[in-house]
C-alpha atoms as a PDB file:
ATOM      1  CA  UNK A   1      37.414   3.954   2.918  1.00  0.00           C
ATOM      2  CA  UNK A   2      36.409   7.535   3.504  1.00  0.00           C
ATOM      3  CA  UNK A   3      33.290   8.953   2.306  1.00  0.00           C
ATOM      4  CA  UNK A   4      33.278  12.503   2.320  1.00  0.00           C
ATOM      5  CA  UNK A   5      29.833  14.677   2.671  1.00  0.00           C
ATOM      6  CA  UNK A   6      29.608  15.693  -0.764  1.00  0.00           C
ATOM      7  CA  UNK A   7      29.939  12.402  -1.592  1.00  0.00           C
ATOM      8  CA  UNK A   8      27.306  10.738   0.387  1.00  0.00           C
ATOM      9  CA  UNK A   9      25.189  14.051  -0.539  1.00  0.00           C
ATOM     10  CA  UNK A  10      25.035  13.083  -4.141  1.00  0.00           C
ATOM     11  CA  UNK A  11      24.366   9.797  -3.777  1.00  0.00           C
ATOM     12  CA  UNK A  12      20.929  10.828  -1.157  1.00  0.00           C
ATOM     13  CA  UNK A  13      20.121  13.452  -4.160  1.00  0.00           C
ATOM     14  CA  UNK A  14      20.568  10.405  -6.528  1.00  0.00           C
ATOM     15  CA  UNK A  15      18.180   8.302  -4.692  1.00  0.00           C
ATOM     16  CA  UNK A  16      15.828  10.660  -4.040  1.00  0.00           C
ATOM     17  CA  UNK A  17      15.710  11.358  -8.089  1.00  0.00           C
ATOM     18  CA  UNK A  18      15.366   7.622  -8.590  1.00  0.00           C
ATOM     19  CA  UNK A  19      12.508   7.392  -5.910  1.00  0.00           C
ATOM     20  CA  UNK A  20      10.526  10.287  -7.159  1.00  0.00           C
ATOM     21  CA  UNK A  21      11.009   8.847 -11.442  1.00  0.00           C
ATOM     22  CA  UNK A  22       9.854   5.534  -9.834  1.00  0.00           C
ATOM     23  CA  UNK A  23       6.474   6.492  -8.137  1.00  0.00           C
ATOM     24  CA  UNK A  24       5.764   8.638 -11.497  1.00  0.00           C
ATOM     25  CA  UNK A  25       6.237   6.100 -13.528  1.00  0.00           C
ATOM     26  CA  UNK A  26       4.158   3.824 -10.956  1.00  0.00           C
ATOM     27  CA  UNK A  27       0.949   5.853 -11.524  1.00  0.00           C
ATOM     28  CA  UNK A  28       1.385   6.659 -15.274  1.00  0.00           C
ATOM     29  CA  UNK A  29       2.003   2.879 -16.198  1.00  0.00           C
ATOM     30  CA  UNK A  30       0.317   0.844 -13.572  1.00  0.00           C
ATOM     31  CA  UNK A  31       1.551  -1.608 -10.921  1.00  0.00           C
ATOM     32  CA  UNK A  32       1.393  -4.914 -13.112  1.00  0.00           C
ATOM     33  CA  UNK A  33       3.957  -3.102 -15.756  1.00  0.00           C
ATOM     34  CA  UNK A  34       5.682  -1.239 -12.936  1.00  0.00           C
ATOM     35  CA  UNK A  35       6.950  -4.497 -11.004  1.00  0.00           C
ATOM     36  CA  UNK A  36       8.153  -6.138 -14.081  1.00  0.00           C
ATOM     37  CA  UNK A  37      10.404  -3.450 -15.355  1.00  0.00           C
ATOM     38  CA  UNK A  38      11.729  -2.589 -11.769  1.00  0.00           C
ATOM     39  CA  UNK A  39      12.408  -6.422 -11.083  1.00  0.00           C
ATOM     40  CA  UNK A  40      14.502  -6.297 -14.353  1.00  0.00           C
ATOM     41  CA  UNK A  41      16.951  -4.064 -12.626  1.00  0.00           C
ATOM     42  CA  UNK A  42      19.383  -6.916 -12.039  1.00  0.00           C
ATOM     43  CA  UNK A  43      19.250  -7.927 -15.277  1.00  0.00           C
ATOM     44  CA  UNK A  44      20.181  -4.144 -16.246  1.00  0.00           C
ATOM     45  CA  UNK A  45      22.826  -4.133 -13.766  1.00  0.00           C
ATOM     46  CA  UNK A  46      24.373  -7.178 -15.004  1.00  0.00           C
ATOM     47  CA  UNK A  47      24.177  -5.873 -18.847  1.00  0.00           C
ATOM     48  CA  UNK A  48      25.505  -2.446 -17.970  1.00  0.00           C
ATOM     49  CA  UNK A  49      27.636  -3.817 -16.121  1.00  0.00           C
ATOM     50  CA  UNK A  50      29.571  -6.102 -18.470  1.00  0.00           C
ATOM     51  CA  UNK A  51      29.217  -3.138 -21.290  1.00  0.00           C
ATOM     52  CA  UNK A  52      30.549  -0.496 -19.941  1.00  0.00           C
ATOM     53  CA  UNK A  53      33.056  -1.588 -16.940  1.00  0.00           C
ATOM     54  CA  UNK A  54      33.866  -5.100 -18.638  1.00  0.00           C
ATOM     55  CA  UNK A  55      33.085  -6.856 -15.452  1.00  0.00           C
ATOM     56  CA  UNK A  56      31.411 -10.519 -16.405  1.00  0.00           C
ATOM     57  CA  UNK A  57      29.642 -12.242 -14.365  1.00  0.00           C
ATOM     58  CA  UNK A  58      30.529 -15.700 -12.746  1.00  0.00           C
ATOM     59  CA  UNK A  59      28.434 -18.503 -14.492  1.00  0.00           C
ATOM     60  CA  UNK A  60      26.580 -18.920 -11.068  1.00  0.00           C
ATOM     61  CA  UNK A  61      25.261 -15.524 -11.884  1.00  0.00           C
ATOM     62  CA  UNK A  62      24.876 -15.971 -15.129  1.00  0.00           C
ATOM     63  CA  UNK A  63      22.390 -18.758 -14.639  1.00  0.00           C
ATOM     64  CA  UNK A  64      20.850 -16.857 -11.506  1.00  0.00           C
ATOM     65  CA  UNK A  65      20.337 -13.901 -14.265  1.00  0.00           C
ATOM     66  CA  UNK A  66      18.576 -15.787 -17.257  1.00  0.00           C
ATOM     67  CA  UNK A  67      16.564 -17.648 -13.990  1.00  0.00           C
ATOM     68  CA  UNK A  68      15.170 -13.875 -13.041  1.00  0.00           C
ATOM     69  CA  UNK A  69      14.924 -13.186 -16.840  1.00  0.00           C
ATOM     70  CA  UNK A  70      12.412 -16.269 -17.652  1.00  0.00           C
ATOM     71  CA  UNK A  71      10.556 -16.230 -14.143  1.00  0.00           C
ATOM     72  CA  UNK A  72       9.770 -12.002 -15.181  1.00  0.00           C
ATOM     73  CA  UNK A  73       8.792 -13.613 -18.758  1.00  0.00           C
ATOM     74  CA  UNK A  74       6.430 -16.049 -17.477  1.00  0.00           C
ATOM     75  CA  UNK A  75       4.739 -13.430 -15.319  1.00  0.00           C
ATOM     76  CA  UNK A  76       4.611 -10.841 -17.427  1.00  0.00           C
ATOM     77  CA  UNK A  77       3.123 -13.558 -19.936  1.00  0.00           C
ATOM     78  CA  UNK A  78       0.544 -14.731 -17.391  1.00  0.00           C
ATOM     79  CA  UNK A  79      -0.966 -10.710 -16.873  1.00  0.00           C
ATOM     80  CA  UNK A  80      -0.966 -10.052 -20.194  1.00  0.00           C
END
């Protein structure tokens, strides 16, 4: 479809907001911490997702989610 400029400029304002919360949080929390909560984004997405738009996922990505939810367990498990 068509993107207009304002469009496209609030997403690049979005992103840079995102970017510049991320490497904050990066140095107040530590890398270890950092990676684990940033990997978890999918498993935001997903939630969020299915809460507030009412899209669920397919049960290939359910299982693909709960795979990225233990693997982040076991290494935040094994730092700690």
């Amino acid at each position: 479809g068509n993107t207009s400029p304002k469009q496209i400029l609030i997403c690049s304002v979005t992103n840079l907001a995102a970017n510049i919360c991320c490497n904050a949080g990066l140095q107040i929390i530590g890398s270890g911490i950092y990676q684990v909560l940033y990997s978890s984004v999918v498993i935001f997405t997903a939630l969020l997702s299915k809460t507030f738009l009412g899209k669920s996922p397919t049960q290939v990505q359910w299982v693909a989610i709960i795979s990225i939810a233990v693997g982040l367990g076991l290494t935040s498990h094994d730092s700690a």
